[in-house]
C-alpha atoms as a PDB file:
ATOM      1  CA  UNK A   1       0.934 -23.227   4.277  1.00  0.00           C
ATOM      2  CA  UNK A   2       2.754 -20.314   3.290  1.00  0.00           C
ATOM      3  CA  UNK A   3       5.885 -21.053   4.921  1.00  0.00           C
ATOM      4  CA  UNK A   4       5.845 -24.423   3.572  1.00  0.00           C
ATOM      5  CA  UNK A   5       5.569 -23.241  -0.034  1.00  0.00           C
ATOM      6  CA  UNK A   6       8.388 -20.941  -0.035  1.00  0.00           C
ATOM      7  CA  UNK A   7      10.547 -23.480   1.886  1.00  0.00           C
ATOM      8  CA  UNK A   8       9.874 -26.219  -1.121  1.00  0.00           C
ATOM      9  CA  UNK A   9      10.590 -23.563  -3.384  1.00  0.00           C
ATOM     10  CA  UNK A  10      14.010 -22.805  -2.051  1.00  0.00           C
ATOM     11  CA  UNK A  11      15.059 -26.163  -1.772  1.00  0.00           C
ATOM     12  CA  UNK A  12      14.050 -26.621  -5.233  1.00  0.00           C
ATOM     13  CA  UNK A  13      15.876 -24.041  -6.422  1.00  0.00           C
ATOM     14  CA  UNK A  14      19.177 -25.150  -4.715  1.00  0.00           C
ATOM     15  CA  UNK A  15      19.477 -22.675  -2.524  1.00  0.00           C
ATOM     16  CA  UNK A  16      18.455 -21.690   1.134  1.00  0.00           C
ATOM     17  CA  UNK A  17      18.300 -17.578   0.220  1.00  0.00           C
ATOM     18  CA  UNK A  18      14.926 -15.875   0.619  1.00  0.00           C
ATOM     19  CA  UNK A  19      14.614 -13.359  -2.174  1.00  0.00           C
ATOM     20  CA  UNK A  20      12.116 -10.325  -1.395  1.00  0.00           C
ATOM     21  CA  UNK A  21       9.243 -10.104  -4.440  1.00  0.00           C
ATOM     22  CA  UNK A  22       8.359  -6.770  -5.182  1.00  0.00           C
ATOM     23  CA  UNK A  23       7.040  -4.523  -6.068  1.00  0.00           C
ATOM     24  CA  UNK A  24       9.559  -2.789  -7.123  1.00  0.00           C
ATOM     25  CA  UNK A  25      13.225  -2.507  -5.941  1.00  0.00           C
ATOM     26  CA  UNK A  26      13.771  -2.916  -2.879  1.00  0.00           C
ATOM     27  CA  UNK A  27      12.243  -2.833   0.264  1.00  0.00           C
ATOM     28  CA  UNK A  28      13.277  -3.329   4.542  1.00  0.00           C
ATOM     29  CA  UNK A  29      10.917  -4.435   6.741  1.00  0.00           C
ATOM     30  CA  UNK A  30      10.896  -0.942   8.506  1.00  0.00           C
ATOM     31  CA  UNK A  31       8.404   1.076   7.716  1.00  0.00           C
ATOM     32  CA  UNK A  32       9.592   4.426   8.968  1.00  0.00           C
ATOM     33  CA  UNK A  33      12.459   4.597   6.329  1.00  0.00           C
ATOM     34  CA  UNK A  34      13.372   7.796   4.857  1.00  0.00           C
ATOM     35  CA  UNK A  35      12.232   7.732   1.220  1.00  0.00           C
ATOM     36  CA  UNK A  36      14.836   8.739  -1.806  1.00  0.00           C
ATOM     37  CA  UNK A  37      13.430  10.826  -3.921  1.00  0.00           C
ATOM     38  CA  UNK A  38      13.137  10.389  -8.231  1.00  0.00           C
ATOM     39  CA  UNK A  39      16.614  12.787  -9.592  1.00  0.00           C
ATOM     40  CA  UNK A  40      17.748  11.919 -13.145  1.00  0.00           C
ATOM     41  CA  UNK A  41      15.836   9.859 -15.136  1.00  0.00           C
ATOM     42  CA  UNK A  42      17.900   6.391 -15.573  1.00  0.00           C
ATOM     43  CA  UNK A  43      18.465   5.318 -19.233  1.00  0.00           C
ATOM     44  CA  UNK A  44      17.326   2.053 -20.979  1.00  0.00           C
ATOM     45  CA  UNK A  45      19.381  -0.960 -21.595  1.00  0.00           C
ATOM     46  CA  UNK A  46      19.893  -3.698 -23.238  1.00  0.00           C
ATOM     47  CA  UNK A  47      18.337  -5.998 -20.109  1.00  0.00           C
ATOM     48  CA  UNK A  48      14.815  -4.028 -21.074  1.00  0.00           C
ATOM     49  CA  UNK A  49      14.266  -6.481 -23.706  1.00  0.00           C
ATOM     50  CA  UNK A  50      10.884  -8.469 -22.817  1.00  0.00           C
ATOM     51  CA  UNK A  51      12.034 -11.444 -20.840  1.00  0.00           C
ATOM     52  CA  UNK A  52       9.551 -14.062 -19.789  1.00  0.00           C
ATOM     53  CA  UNK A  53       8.075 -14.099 -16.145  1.00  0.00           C
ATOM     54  CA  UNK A  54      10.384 -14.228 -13.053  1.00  0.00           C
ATOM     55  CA  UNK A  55      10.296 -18.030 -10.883  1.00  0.00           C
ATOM     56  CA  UNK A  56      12.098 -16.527  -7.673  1.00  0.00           C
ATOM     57  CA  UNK A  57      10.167 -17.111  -4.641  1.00  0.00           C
ATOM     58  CA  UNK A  58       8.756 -14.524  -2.489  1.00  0.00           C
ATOM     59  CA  UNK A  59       9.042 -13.612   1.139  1.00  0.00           C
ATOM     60  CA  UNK A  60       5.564 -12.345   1.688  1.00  0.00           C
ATOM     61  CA  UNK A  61       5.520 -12.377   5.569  1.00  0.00           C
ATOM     62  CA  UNK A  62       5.328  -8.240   5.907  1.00  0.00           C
ATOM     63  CA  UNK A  63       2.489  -6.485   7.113  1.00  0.00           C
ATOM     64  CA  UNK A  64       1.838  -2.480   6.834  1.00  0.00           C
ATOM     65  CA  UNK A  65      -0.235  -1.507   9.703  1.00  0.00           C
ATOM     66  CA  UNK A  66      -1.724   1.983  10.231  1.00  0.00           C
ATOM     67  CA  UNK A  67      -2.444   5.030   8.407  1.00  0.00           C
ATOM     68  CA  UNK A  68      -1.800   4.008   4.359  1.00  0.00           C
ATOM     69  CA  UNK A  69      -0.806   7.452   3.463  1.00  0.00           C
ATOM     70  CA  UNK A  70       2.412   6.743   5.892  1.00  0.00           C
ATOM     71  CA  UNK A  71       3.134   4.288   3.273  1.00  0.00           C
ATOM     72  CA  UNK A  72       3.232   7.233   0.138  1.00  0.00           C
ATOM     73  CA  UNK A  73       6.149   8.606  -0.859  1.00  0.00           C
ATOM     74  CA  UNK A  74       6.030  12.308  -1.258  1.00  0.00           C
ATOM     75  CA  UNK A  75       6.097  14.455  -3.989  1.00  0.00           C
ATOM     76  CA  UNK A  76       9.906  15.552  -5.364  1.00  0.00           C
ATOM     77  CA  UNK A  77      11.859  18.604  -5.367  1.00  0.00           C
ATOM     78  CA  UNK A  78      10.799  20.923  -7.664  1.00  0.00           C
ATOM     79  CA  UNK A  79       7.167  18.913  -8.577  1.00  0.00           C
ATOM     80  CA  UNK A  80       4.225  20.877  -8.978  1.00  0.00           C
ATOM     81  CA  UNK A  81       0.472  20.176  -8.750  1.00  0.00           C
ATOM     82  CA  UNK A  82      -1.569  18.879 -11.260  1.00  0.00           C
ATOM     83  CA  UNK A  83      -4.261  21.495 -13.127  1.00  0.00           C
ATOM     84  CA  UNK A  84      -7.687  20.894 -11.866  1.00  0.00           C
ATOM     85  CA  UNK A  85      -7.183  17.455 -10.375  1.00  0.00           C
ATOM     86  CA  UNK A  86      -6.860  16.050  -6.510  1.00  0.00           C
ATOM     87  CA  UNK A  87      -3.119  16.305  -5.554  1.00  0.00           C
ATOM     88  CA  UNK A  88      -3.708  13.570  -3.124  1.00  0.00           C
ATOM     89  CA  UNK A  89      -6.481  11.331  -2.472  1.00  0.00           C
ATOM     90  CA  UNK A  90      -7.868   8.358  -0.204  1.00  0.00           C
ATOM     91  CA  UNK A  91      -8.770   5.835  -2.462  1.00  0.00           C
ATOM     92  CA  UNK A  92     -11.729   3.179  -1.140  1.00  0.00           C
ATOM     93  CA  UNK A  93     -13.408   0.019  -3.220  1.00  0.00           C
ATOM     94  CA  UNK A  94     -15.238   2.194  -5.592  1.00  0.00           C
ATOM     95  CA  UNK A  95     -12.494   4.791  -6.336  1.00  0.00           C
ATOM     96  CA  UNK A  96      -9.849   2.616  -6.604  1.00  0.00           C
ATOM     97  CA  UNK A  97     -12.295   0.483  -8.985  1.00  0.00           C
ATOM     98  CA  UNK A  98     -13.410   3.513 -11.388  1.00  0.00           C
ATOM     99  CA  UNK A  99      -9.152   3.947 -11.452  1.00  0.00           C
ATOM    100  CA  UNK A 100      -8.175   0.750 -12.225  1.00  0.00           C
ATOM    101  CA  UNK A 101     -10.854   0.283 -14.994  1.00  0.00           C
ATOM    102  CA  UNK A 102      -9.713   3.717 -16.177  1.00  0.00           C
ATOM    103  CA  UNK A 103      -6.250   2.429 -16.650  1.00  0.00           C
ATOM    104  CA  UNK A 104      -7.548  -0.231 -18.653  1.00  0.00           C
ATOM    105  CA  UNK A 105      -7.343  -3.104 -15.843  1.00  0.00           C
ATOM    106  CA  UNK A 106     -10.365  -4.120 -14.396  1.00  0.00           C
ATOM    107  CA  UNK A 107     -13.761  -3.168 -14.612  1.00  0.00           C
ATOM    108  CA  UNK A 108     -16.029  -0.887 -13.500  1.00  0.00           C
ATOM    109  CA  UNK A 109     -18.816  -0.705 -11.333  1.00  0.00           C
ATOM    110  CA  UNK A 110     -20.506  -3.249  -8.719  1.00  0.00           C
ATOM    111  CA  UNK A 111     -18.739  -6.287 -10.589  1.00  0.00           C
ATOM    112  CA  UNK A 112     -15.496  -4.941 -10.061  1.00  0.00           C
ATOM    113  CA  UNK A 113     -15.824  -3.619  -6.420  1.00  0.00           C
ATOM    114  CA  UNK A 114     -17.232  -7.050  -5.605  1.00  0.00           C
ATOM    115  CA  UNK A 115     -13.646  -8.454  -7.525  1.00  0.00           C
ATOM    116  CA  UNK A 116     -11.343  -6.481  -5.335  1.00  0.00           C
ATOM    117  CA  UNK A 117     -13.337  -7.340  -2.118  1.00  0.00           C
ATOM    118  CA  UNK A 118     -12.929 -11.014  -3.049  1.00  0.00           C
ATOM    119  CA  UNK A 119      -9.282 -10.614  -2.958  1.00  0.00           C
ATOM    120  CA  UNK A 120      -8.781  -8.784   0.437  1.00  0.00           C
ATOM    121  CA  UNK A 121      -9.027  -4.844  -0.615  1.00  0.00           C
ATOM    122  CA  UNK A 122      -8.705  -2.644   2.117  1.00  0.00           C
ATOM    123  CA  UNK A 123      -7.982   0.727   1.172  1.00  0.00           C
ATOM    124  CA  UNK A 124      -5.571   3.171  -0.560  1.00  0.00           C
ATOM    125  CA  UNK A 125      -3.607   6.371  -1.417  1.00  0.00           C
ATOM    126  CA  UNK A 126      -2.577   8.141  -4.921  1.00  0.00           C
ATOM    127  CA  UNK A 127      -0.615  11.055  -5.344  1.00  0.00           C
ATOM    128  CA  UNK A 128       0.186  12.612  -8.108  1.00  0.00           C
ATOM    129  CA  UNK A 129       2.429  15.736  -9.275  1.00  0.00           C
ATOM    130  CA  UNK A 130       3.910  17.034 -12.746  1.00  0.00           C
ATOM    131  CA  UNK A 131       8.238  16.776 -12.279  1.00  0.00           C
ATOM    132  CA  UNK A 132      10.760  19.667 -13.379  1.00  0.00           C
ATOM    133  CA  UNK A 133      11.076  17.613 -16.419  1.00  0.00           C
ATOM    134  CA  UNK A 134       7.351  18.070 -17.247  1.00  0.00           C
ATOM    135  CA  UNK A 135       6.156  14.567 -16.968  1.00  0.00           C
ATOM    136  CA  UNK A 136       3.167  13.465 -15.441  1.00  0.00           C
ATOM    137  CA  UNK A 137       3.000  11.534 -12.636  1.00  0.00           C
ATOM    138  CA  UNK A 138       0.535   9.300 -10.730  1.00  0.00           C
ATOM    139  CA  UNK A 139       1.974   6.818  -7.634  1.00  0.00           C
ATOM    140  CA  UNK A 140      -0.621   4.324  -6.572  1.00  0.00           C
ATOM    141  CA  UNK A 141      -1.116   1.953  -3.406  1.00  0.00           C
ATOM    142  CA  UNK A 142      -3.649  -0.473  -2.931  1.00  0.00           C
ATOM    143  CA  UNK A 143      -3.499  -2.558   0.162  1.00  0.00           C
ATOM    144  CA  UNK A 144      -4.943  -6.129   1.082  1.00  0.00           C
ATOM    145  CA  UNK A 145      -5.701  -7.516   4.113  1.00  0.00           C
ATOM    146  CA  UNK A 146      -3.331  -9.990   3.892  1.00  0.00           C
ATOM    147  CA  UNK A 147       0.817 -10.609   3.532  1.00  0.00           C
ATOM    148  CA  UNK A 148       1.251 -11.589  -0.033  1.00  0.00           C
ATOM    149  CA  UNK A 149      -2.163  -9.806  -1.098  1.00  0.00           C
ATOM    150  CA  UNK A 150      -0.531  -6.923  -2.847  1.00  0.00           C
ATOM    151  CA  UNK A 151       1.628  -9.533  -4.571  1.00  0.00           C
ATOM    152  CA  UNK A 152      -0.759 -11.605  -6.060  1.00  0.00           C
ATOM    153  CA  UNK A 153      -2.934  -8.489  -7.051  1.00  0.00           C
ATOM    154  CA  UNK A 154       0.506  -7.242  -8.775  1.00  0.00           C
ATOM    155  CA  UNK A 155       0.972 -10.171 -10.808  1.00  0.00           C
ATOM    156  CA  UNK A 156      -2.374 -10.595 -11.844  1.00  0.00           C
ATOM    157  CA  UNK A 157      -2.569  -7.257 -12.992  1.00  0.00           C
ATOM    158  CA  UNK A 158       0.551  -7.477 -14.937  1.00  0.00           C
ATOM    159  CA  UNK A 159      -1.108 -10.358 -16.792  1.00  0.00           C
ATOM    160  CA  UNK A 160      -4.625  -8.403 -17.493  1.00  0.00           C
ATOM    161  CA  UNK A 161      -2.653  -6.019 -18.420  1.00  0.00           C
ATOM    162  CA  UNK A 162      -0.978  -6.553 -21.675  1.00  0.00           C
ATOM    163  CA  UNK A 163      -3.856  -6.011 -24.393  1.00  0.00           C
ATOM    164  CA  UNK A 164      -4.113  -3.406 -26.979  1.00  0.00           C
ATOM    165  CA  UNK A 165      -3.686  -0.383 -24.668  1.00  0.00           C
ATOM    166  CA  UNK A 166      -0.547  -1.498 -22.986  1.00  0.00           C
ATOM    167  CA  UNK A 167       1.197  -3.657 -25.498  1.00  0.00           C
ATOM    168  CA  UNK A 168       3.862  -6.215 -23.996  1.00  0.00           C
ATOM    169  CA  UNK A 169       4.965  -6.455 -20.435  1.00  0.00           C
ATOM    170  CA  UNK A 170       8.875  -5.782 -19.736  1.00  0.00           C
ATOM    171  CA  UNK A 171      10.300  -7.891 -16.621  1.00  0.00           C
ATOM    172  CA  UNK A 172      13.454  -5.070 -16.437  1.00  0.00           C
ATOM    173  CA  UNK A 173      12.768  -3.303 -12.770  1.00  0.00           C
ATOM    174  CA  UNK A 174      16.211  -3.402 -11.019  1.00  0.00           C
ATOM    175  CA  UNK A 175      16.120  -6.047  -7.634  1.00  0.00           C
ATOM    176  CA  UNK A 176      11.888  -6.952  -8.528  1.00  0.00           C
ATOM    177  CA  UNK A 177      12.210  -9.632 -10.906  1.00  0.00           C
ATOM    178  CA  UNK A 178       8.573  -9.811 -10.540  1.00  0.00           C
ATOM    179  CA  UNK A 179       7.341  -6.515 -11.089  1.00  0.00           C
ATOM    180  CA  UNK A 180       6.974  -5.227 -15.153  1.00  0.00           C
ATOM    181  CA  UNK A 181       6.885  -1.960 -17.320  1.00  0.00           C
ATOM    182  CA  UNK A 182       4.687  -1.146 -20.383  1.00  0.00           C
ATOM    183  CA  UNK A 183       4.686   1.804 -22.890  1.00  0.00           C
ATOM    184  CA  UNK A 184       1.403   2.409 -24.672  1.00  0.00           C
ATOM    185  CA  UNK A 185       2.464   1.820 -28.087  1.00  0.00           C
ATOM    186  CA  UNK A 186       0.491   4.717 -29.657  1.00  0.00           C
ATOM    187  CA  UNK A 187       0.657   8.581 -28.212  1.00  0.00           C
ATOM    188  CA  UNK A 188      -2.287  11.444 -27.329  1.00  0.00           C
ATOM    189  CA  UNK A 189      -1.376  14.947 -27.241  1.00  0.00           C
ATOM    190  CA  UNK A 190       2.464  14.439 -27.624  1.00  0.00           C
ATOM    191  CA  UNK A 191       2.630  12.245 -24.660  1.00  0.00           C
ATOM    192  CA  UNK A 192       3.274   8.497 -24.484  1.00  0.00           C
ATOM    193  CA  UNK A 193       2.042   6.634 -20.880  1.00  0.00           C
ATOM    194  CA  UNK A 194       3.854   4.261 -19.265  1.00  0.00           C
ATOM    195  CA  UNK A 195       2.663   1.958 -16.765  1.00  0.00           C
ATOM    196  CA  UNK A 196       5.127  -0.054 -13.531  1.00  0.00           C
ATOM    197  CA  UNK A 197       3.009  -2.634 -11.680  1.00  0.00           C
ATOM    198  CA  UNK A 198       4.440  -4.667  -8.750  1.00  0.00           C
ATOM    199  CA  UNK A 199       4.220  -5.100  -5.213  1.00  0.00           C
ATOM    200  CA  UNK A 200       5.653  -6.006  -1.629  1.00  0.00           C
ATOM    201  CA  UNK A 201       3.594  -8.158   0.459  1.00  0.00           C
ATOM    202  CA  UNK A 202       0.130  -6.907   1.357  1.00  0.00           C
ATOM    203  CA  UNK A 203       0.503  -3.540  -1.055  1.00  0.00           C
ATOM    204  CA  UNK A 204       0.688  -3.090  -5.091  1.00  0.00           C
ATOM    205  CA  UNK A 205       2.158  -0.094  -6.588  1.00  0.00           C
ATOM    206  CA  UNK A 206       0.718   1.091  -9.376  1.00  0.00           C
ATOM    207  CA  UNK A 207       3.098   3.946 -11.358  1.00  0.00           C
ATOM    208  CA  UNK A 208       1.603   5.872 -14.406  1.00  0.00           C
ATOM    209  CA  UNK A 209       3.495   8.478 -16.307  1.00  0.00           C
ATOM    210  CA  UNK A 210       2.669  10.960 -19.482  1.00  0.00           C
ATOM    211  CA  UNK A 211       6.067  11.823 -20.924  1.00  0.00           C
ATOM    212  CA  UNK A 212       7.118  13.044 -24.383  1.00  0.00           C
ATOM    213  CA  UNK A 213       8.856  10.230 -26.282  1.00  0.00           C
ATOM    214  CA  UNK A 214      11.450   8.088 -26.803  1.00  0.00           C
ATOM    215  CA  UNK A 215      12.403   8.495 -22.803  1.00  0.00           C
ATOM    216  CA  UNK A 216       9.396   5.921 -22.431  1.00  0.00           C
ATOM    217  CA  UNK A 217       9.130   4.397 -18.807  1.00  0.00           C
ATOM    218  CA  UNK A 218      12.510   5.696 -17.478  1.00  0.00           C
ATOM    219  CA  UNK A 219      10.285   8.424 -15.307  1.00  0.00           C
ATOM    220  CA  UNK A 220       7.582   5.201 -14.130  1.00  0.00           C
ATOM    221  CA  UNK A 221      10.342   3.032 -13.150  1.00  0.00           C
ATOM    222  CA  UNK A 222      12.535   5.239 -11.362  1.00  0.00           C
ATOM    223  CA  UNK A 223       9.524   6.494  -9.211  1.00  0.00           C
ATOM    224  CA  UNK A 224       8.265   3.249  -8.492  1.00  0.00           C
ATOM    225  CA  UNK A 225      11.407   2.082  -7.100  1.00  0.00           C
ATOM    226  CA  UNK A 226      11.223   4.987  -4.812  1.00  0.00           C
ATOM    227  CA  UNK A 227       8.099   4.439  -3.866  1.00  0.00           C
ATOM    228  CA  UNK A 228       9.155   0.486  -3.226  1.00  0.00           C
ATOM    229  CA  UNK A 229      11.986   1.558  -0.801  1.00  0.00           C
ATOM    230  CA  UNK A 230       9.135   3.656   1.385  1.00  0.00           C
ATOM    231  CA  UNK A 231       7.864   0.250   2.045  1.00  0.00           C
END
């Protein structure tokens, strides 16, 4: 069925050319790449403007076996560890639902372990660090027992996700048409957050950043097409 859905789309489209989905930029099919890691934070442009959502189809066939943390991108040169909080952690249903319903997408408790589960959640990994530039970062990974799981969580997400707290999803994450940035309209502390969501087959990224403004999601977006390339 799956394999018949992306064939009709490509014929539809006029073209034979399977275009990889996600999350967010880039990804082989080998898993034991060597992972880039974030340098200078890239600059916005004028193709950040909010465009509507992305109607290339998806090659979903990849599945990430093994360990998850072999999936995690590490921490960059000069990063340092966060005050009083796990540098690293396994996430499992209930962790991974207190996060996501701390980031404002989903919601806590039995309801939304029991939402996850119905979509194929397996497990997970976060890591998190502060950069020479002394932003705050969190890297996500939630995988699904399925190829196209972490997909279809991804765009979901990116949907749930524009409200109040996030404000207005941008499709402008170089080679994921799919995956989208948002900048928390309002700051705390001096900081603004940024949030990247997409995916690649059977695992979402999830890429949340506490910078001082106006350099808004360049940190999120240039670490979560890092963290796409590890896949």
């Amino acid at each position: 069925m799956v394999t018949g859905t992306v064939a009709l789309l490509c014929v539809g489209a006029g073209t034979t050319t399977l275009f990889v989905v996600n999350h967010l930029t880039e990804p082989q099919h080998s898993t034991a790449r060597p992972v880039a890691l974030p340098t200078a934070d890239p600059t916005e442009t004028p193709a950040d403007a909010p465009t509507g959502p992305a109607t290339k189809p998806s090659e979903n066939n990849v599945v990430h076996n093994g360990d998850v943390k072999r999936f995690m991108m590490g921490a960059p040169a000069g990063a340092r560890k966060w005050p009083n909080v796990k540098t690293v952690e396994a996430l499992t249903v209930t962790t991974a639902t207190a996060d996501l319903a701390g980031l404002g997408m989903g919601v806590p408790g039995d309801l939304g372990e029991e939402d996850l589960l119905e979509i194929g959640f397996t497990d997970g990994y976060v890591r998190r660090w502060i950069d020479k530039h002394d932003t705050y970062v969190t890297v996500r990974i939630y995988r699904f027992d399925h190829a196209g799981g972490g997909v279809e969580f991804a765009n979901n997400k990116v949907g749930g996700a524009e409200s109040d707290v996030w404000g207005s999803a941008r499709r402008n994450i170089k080679d994921d048409p799919n995956a989208a940035s948002f900048v928390q309209p309002r700051t705390k502390n001096g900081r603004q957050e940024a949030l990247v969501v997409g995916g690649f087959s059977d695992i979402a990224i999830l890429v949340t950043t506490r910078q001082r403004p106006p350099a808004a999601a360049t940190v999120a977006k240039s670490v979560f097409g890092d963290e796409h390339k590890k896949l």
